[in-house]
C-alpha atoms as a PDB file:
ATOM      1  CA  UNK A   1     126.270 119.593  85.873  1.00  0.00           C
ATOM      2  CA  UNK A   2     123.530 120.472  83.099  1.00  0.00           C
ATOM      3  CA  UNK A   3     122.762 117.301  81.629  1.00  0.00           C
ATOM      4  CA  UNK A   4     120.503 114.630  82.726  1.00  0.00           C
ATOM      5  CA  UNK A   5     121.755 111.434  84.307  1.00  0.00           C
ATOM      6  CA  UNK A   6     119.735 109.832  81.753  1.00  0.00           C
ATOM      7  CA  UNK A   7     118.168 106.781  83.594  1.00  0.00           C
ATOM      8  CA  UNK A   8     117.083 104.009  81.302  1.00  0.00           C
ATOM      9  CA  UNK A   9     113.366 103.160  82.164  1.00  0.00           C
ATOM     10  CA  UNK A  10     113.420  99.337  83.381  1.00  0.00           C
ATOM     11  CA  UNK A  11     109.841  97.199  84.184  1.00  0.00           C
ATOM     12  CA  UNK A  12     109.411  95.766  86.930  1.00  0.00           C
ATOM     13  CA  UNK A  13     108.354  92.358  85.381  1.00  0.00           C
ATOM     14  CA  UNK A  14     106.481  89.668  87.816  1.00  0.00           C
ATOM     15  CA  UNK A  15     109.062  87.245  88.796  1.00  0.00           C
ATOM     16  CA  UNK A  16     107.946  83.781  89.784  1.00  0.00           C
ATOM     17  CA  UNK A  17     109.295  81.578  92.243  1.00  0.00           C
ATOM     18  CA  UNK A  18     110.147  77.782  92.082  1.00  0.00           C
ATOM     19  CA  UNK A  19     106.876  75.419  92.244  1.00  0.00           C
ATOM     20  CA  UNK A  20     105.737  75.995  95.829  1.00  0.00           C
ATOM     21  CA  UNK A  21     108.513  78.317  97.023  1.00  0.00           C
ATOM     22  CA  UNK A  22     107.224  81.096  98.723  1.00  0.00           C
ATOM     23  CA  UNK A  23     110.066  84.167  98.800  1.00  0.00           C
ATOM     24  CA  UNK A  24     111.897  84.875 101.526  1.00  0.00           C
ATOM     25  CA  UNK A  25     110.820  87.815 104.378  1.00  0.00           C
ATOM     26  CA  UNK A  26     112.930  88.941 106.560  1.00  0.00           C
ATOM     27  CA  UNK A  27     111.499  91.155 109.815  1.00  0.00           C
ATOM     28  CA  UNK A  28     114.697  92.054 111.258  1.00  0.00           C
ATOM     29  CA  UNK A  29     117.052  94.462 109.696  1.00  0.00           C
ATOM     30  CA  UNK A  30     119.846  92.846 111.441  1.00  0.00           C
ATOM     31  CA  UNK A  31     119.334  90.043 109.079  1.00  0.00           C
ATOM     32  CA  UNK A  32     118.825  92.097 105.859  1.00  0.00           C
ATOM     33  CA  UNK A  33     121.796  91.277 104.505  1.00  0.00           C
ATOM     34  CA  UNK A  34     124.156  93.851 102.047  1.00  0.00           C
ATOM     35  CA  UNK A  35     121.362  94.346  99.597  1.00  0.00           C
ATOM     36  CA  UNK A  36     119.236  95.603 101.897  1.00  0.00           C
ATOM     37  CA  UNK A  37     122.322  98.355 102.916  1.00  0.00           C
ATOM     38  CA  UNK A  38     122.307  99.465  99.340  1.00  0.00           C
ATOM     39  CA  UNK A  39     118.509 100.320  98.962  1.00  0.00           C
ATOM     40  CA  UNK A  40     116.994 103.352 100.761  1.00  0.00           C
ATOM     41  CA  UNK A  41     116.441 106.935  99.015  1.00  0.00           C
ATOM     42  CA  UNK A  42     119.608 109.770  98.016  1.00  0.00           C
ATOM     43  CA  UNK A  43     119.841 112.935  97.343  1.00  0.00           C
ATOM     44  CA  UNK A  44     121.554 115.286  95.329  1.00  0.00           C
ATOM     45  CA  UNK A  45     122.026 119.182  94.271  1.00  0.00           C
ATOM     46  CA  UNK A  46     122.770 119.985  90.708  1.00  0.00           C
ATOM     47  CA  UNK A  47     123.165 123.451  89.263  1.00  0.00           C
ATOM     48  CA  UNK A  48     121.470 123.890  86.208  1.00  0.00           C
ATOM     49  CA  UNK A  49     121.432 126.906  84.050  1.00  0.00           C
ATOM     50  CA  UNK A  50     122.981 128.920  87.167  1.00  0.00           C
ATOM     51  CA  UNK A  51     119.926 127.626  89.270  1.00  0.00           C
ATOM     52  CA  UNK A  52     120.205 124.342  92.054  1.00  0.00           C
ATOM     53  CA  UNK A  53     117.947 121.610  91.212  1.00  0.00           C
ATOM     54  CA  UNK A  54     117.229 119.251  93.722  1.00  0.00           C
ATOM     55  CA  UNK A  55     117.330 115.571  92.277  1.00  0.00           C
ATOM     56  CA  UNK A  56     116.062 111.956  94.507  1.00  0.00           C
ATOM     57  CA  UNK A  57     117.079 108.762  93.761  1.00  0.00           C
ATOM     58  CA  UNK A  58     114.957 105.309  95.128  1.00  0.00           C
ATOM     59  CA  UNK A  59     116.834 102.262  94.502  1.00  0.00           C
ATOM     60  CA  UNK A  60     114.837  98.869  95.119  1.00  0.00           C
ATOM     61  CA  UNK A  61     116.710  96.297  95.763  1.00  0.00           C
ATOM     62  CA  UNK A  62     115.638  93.312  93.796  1.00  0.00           C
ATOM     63  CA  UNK A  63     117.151  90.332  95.184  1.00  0.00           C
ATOM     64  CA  UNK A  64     120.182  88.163  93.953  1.00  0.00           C
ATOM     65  CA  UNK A  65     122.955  92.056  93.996  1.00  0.00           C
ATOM     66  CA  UNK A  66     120.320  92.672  91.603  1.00  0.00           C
ATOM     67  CA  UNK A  67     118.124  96.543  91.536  1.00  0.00           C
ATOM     68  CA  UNK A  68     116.773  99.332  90.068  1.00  0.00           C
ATOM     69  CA  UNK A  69     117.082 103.169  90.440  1.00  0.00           C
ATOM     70  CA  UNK A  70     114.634 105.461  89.725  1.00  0.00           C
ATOM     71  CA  UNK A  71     115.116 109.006  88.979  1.00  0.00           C
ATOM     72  CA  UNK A  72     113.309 112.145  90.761  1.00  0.00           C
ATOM     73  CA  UNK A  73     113.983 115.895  89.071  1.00  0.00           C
ATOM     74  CA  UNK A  74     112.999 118.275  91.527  1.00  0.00           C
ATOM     75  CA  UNK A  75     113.217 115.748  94.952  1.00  0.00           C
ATOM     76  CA  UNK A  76     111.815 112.904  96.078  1.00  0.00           C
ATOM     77  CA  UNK A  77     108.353 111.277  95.597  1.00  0.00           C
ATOM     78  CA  UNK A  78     106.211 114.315  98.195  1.00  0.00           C
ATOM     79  CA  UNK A  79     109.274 116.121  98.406  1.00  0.00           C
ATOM     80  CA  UNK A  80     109.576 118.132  95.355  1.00  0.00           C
ATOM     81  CA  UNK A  81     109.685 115.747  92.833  1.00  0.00           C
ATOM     82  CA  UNK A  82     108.341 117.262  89.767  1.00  0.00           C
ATOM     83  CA  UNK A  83     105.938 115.001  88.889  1.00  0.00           C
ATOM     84  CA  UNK A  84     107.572 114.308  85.366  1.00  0.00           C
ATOM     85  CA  UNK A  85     107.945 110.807  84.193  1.00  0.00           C
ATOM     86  CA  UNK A  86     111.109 109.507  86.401  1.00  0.00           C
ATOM     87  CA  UNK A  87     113.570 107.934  84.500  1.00  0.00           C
ATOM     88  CA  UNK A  88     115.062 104.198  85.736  1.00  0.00           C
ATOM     89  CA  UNK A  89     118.033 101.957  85.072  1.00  0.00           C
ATOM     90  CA  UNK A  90     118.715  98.583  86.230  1.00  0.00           C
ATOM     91  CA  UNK A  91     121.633  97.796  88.580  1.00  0.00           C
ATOM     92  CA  UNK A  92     123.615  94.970  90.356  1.00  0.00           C
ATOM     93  CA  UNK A  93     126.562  94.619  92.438  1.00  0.00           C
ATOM     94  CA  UNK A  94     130.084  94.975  91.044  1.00  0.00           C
ATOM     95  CA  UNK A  95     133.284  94.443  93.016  1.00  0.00           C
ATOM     96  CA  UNK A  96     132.094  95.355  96.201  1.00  0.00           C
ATOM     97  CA  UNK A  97     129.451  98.080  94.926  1.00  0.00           C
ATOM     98  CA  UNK A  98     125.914  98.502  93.676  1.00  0.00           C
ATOM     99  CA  UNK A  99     126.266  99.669  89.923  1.00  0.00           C
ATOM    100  CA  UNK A 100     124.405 101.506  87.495  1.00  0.00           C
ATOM    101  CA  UNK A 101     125.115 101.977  84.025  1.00  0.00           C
ATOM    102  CA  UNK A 102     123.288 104.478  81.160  1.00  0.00           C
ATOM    103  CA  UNK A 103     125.466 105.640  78.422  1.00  0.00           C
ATOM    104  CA  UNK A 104     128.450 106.983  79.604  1.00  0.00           C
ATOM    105  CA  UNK A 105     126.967 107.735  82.853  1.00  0.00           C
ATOM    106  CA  UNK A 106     128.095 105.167  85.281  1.00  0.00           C
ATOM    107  CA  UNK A 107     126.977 105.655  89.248  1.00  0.00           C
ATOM    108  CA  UNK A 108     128.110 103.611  91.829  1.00  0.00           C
ATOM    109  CA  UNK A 109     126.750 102.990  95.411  1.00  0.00           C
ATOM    110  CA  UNK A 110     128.438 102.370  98.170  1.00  0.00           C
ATOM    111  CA  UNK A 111     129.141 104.006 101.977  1.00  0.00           C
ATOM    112  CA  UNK A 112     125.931 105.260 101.721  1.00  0.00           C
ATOM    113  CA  UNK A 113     126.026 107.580  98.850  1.00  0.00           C
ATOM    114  CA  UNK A 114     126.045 107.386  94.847  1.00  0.00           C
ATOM    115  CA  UNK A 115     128.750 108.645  92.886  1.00  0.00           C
ATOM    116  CA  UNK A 116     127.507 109.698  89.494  1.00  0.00           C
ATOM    117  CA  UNK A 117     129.910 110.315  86.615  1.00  0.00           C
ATOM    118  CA  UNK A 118     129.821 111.409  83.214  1.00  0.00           C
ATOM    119  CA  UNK A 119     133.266 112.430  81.481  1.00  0.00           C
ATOM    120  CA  UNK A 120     134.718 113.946  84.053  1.00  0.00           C
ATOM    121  CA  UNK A 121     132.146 115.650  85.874  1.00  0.00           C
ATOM    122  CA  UNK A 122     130.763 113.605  89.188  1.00  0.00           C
ATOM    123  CA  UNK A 123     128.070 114.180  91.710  1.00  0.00           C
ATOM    124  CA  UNK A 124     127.088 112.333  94.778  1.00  0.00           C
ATOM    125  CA  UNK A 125     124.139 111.914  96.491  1.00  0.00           C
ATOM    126  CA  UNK A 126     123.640 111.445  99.935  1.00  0.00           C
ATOM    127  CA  UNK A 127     121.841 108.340 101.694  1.00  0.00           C
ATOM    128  CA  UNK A 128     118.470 110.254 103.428  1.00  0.00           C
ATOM    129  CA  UNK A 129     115.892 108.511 106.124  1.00  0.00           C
ATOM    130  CA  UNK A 130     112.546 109.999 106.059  1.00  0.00           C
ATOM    131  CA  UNK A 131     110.383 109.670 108.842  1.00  0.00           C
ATOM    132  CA  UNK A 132     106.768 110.284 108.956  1.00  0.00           C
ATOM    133  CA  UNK A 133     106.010 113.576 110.994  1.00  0.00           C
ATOM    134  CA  UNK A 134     102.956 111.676 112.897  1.00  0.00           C
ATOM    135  CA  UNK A 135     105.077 108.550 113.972  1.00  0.00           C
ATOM    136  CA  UNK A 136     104.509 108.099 117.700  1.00  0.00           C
ATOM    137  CA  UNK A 137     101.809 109.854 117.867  1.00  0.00           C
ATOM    138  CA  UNK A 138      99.543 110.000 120.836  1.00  0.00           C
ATOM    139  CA  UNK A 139      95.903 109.618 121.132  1.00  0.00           C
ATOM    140  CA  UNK A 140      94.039 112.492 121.883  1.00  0.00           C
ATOM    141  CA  UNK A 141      92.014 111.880 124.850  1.00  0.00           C
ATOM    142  CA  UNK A 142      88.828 110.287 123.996  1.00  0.00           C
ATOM    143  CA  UNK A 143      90.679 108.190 121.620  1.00  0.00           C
ATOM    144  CA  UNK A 144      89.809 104.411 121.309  1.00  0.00           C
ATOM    145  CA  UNK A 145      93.400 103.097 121.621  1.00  0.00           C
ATOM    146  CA  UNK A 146      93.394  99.458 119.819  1.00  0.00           C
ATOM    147  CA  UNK A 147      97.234  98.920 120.124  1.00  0.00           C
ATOM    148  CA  UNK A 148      99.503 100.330 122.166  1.00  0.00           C
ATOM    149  CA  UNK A 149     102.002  97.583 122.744  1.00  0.00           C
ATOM    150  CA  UNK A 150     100.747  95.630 126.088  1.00  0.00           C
ATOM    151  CA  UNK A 151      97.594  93.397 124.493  1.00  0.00           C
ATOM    152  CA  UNK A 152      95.692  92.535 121.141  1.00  0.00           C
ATOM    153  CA  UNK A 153      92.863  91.569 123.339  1.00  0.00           C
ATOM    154  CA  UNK A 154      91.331  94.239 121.338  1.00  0.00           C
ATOM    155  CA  UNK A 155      91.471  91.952 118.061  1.00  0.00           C
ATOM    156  CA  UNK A 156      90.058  88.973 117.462  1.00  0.00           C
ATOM    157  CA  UNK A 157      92.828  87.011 116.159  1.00  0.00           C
ATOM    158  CA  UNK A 158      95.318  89.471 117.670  1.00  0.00           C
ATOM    159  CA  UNK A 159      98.415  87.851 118.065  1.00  0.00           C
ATOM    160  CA  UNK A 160     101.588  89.805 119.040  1.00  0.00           C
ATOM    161  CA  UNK A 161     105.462  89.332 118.658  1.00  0.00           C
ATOM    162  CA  UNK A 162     108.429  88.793 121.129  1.00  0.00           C
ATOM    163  CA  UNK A 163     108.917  92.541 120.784  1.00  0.00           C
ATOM    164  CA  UNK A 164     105.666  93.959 121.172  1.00  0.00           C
ATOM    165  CA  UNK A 165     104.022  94.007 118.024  1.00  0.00           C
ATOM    166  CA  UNK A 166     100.424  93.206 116.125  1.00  0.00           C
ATOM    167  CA  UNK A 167     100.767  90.755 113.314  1.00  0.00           C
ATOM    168  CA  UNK A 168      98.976  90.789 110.065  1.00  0.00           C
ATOM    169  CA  UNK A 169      95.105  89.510 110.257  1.00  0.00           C
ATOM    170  CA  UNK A 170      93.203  90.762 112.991  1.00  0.00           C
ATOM    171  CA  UNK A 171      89.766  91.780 113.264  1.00  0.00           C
ATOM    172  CA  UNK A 172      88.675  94.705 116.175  1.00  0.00           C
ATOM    173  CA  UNK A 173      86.013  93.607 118.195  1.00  0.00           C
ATOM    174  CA  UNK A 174      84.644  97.191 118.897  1.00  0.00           C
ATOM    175  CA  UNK A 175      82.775  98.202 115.545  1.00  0.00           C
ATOM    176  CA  UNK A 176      83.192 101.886 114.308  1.00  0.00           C
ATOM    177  CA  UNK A 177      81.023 104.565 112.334  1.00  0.00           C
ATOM    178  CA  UNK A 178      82.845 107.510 111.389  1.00  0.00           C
ATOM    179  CA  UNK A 179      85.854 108.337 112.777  1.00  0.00           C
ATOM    180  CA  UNK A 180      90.203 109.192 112.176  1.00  0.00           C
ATOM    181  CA  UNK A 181      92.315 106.636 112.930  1.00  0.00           C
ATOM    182  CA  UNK A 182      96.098 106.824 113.093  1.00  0.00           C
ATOM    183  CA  UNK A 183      98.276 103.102 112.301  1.00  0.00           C
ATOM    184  CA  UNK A 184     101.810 102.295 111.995  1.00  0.00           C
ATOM    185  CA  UNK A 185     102.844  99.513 109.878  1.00  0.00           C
ATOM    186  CA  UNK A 186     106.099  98.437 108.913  1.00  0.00           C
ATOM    187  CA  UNK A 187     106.651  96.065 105.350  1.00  0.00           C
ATOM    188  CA  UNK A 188     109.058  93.058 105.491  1.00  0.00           C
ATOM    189  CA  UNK A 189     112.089  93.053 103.337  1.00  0.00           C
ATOM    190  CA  UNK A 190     111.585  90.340 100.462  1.00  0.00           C
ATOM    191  CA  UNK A 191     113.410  91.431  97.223  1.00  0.00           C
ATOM    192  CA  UNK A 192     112.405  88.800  95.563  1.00  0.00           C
ATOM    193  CA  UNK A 193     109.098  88.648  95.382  1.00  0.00           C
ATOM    194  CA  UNK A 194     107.165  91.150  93.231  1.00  0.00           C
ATOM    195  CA  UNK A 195     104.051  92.975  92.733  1.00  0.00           C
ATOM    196  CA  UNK A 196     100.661  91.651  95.242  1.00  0.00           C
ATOM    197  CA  UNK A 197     103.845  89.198  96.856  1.00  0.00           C
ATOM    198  CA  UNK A 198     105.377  91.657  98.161  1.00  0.00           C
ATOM    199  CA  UNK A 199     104.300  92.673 101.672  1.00  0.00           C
ATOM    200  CA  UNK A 200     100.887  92.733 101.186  1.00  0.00           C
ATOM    201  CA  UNK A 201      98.430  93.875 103.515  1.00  0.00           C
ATOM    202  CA  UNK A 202      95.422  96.334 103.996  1.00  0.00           C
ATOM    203  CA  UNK A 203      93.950  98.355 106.687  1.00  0.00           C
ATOM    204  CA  UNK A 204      90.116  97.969 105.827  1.00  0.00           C
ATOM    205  CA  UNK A 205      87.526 100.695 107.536  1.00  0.00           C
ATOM    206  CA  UNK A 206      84.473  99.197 108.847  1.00  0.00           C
ATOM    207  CA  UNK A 207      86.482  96.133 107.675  1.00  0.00           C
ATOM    208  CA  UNK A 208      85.025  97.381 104.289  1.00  0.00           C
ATOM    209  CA  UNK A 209      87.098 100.037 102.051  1.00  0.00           C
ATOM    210  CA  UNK A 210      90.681  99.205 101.771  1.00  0.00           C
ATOM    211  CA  UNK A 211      93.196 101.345 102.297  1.00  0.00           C
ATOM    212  CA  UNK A 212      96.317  99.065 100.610  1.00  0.00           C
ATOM    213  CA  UNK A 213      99.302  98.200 102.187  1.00  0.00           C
ATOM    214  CA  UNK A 214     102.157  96.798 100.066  1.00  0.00           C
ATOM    215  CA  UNK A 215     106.091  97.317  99.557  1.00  0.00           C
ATOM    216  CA  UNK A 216     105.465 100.120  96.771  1.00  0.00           C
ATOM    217  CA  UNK A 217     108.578 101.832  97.147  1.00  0.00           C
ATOM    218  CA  UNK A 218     109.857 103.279  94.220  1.00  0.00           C
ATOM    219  CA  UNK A 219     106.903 102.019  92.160  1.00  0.00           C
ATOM    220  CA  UNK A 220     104.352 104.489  90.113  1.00  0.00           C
ATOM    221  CA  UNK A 221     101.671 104.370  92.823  1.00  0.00           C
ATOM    222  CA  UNK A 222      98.076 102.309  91.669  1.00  0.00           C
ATOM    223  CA  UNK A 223      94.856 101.834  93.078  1.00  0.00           C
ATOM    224  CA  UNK A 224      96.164  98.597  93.651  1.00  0.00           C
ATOM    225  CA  UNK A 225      99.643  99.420  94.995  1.00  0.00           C
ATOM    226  CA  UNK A 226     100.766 100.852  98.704  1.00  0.00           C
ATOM    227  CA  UNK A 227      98.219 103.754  99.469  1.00  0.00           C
ATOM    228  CA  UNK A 228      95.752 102.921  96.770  1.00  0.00           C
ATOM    229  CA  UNK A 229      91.960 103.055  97.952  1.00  0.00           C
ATOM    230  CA  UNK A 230      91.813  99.404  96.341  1.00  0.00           C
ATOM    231  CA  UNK A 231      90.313  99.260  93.228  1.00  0.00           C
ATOM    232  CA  UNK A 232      89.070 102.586  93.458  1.00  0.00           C
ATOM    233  CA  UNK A 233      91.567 105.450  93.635  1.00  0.00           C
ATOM    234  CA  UNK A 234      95.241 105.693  93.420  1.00  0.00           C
ATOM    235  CA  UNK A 235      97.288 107.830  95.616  1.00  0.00           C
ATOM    236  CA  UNK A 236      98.013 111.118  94.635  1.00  0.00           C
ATOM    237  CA  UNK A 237     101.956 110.348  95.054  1.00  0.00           C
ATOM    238  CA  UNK A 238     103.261 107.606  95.981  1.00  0.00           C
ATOM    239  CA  UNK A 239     104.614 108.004  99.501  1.00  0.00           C
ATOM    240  CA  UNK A 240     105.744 104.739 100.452  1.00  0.00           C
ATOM    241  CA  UNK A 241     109.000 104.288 102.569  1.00  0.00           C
ATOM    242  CA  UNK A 242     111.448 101.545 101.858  1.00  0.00           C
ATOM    243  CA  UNK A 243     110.390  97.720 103.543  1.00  0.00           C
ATOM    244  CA  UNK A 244     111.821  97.663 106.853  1.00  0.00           C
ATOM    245  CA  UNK A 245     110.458 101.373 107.397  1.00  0.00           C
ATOM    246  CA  UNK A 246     108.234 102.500 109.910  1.00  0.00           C
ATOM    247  CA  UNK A 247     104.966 104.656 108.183  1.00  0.00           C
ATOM    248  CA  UNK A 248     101.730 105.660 108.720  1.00  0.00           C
ATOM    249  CA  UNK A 249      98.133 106.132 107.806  1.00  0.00           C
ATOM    250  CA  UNK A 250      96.568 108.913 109.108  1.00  0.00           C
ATOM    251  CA  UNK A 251      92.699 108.109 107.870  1.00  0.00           C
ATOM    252  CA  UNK A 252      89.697 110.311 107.805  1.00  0.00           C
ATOM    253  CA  UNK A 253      86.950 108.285 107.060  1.00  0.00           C
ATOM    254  CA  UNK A 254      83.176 109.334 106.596  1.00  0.00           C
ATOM    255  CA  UNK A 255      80.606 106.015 106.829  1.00  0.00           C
ATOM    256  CA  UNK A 256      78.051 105.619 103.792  1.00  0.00           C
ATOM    257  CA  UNK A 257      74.515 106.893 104.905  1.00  0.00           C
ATOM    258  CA  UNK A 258      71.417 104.824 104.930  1.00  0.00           C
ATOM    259  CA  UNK A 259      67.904 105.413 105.403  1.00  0.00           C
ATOM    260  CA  UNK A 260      64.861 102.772 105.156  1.00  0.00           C
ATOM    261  CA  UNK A 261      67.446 100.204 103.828  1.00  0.00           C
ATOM    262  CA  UNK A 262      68.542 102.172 100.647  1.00  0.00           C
ATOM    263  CA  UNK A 263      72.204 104.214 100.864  1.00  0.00           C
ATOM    264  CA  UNK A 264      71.935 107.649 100.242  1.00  0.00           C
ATOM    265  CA  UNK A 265      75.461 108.811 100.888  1.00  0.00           C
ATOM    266  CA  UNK A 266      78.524 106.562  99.575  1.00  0.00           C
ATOM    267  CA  UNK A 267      81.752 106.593 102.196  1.00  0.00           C
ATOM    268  CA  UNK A 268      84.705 109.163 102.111  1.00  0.00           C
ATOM    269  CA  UNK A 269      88.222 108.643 102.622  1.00  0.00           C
ATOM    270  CA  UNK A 270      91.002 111.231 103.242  1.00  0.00           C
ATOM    271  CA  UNK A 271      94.537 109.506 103.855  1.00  0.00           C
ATOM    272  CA  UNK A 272      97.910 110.956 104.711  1.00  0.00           C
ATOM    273  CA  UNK A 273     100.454 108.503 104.311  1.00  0.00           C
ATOM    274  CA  UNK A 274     104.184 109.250 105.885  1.00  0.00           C
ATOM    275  CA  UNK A 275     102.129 113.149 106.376  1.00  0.00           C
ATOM    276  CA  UNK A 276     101.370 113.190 102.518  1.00  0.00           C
ATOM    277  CA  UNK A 277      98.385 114.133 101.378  1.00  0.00           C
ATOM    278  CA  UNK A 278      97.280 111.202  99.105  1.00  0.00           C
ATOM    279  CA  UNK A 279      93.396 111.056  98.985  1.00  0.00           C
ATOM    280  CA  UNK A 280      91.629 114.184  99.755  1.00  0.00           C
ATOM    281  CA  UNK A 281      87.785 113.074 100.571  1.00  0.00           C
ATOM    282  CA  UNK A 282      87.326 110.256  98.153  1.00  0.00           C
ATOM    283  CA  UNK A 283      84.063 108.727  97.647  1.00  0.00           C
ATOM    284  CA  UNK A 284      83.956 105.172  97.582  1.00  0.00           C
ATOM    285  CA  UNK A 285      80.875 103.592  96.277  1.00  0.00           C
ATOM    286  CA  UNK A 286      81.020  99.851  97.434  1.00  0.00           C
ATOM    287  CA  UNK A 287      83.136  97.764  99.615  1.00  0.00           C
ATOM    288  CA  UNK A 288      86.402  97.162  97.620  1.00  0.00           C
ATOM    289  CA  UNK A 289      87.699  93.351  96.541  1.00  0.00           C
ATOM    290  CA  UNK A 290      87.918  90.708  99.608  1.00  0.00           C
ATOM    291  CA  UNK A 291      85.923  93.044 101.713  1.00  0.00           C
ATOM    292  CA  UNK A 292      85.060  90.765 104.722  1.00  0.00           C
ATOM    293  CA  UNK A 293      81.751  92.709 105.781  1.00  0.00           C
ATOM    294  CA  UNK A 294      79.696  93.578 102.884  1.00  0.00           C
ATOM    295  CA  UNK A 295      78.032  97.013 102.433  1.00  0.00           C
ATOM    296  CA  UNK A 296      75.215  97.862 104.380  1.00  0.00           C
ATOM    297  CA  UNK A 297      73.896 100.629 107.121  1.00  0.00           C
ATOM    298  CA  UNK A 298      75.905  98.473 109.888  1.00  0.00           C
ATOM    299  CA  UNK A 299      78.780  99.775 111.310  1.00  0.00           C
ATOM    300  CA  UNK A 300      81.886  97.691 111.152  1.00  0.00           C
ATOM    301  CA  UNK A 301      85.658  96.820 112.981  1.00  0.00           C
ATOM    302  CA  UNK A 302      88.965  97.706 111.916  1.00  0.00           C
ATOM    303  CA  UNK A 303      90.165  95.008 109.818  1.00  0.00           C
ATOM    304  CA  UNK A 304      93.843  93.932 109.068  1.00  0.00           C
ATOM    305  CA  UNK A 305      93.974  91.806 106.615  1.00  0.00           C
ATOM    306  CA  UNK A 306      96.698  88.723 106.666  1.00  0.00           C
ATOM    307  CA  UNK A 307      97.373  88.239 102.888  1.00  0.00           C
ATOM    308  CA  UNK A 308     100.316  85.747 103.825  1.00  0.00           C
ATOM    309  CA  UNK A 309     103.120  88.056 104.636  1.00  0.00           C
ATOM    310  CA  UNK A 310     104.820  89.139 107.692  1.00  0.00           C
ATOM    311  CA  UNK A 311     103.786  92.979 108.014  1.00  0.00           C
ATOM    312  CA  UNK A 312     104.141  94.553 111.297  1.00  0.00           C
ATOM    313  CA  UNK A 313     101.601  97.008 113.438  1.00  0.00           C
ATOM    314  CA  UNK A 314     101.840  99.351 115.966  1.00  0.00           C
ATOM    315  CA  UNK A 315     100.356 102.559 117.923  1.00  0.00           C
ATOM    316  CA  UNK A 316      96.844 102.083 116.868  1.00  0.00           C
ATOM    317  CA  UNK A 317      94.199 104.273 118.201  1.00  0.00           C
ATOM    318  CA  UNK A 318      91.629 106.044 116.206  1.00  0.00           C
ATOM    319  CA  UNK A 319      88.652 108.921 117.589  1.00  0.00           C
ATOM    320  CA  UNK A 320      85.188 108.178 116.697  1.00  0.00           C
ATOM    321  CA  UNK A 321      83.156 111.257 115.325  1.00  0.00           C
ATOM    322  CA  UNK A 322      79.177 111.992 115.325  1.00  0.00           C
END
């Protein structure tokens, strides 16, 4: 199938709630309801000019059988995608399926996969869970391990779920220098909400530079957005997993240098999010917006920041370096 399936682009506008409604987050998948079924990422071969082309689809789900697909040539966002402009098309649910309509191409999800006509020629793609290749990983020995499951007596303000894991706004009470963390953290599913709403967090080194964490998926990737340095830098792709998805931040961070009170040396950041590449030894010259610990020769905690929203952590442990 040579042509393109021509996805419409759609924008995400900002969608308010009602006066002092805050939208719904759910924590459980079991609770997700069908829209939540119906989002995820899908793949698809299509020969082209005698050649396959791998294609990826994302398709938020935007609340109310409303969502949007978005349109990878090549693969999936760190997975071959292209890097060309991907095309989108808005969606909802029709008798019993998710559909999506561009022209006289017509897709339709359901059973985990998309059918994709056009005149008579159909392809499906296939429902696909990535995991990140450093999930469950184990500290090295030497490693500081903040959270492993049993305590947040590590945090101040640690508090922990039913089922064993850190919740959003906690402080470490051991401060840090240099050093390379590893965190999993897991976005809640709220399709309605949109934009900074939207399972908003951030993992802040020396509880300075921000490392954002948001529900990004299928988004173009910001400074501001899941992965961005914030305010700084954006991701080089963005790698962000549907809500309800385990991920994590593998962080290589470098502190600023001081001598005699003046900073010679501003901080450095690599990250690998899901095991993408996405900053490769950024400098950052300040402490990013709502920094809680301002910049200065100091060293500083691990900061999670609560920015209202029910995100999830797990399997922290980070190695301190000279």
């Amino acid at each position: 199938m040579k042509r393109s399936i021509g996805f419409a682009c759609l924008l995400l506008a900002a969608a308010s709630c009602a006066a002092g409604e805050k939208p719904p987050a759910v924590t459980d998948p079991a609770q997700a309801g069908p829209d939540f079924q119906i989002q995820g990422e899908y793949q698809a071969v299509i020969p082209e000019d005698g050649q396959p082309v791998k294609h990826g689809v994302q398709i938020i789900a935007l609340g109310e059988g409303k969502f949007e697909a978005v349109h990878y040539i090549g693969g999936l966002p760190g997975d071959g995608w292209n890097k060309a402009e991907p095309q989108r098309i808005p969606g909802q649910m029709k008798d019993g399926a998710a559909e999506f309509v561009s022209g006289d191409i017509v897709g339709r999800v359901a059973d985990g996969a998309i059918s994709v006509s056009a005149g008579a020629d159909t392809v499906v793609f296939k429902k696909v869970e990535r995991t990140s290749p450093t999930l469950g990983a184990k500290p090295p020995t030497g490693a500081v391990v903040l959270f492993d499951g049993t305590s947040a007596d590590a945090f101040r303000g640690g508090r922990m779920t039913d089922d064993g894991l850190l919740m959003e706004g906690a402080t470490s009470k051991q401060r840090f220098g240099s050093f390379h963390l590893h965190v999993e953290f897991r976005t809640p599913f709220m399709p309605t909400a949109r934009g900074q709403a939207r399972g908003n967090s951030g993992v802040y080194c020396q509880g300075r530079y921000e490392i954002q964490v948001l529900d990004s998926f299928g988004l173009k990737g910001e400074n501001n957005e899941c992965g961005g340095i914030y305010g700084v830098a954006k991701p080089l792709v963005n790698a962000c997993l549907p809500p309800l998805a385990w991920q994590t931040y593998d962080i290589d961070f470098t502190a600023a240098q001081w001598k005699n009170g003046e900073k010679v040396s501003n901080a450095r950041i690599t990250v690998r999010h899901n095991g993408i590449l996405i900053h490769d030894n950024v400098e950052v010259p300040k402490a990013t917006t709502a920094a809680p610990v301002a910049d200065g020769p100091e060293t500083g905690p691990l900061f999670l920041q609560n920015h209202g929203n029910p995100v999830r952590f797990r399997n922290i442990w980070l190695v301190e370096k000279n």
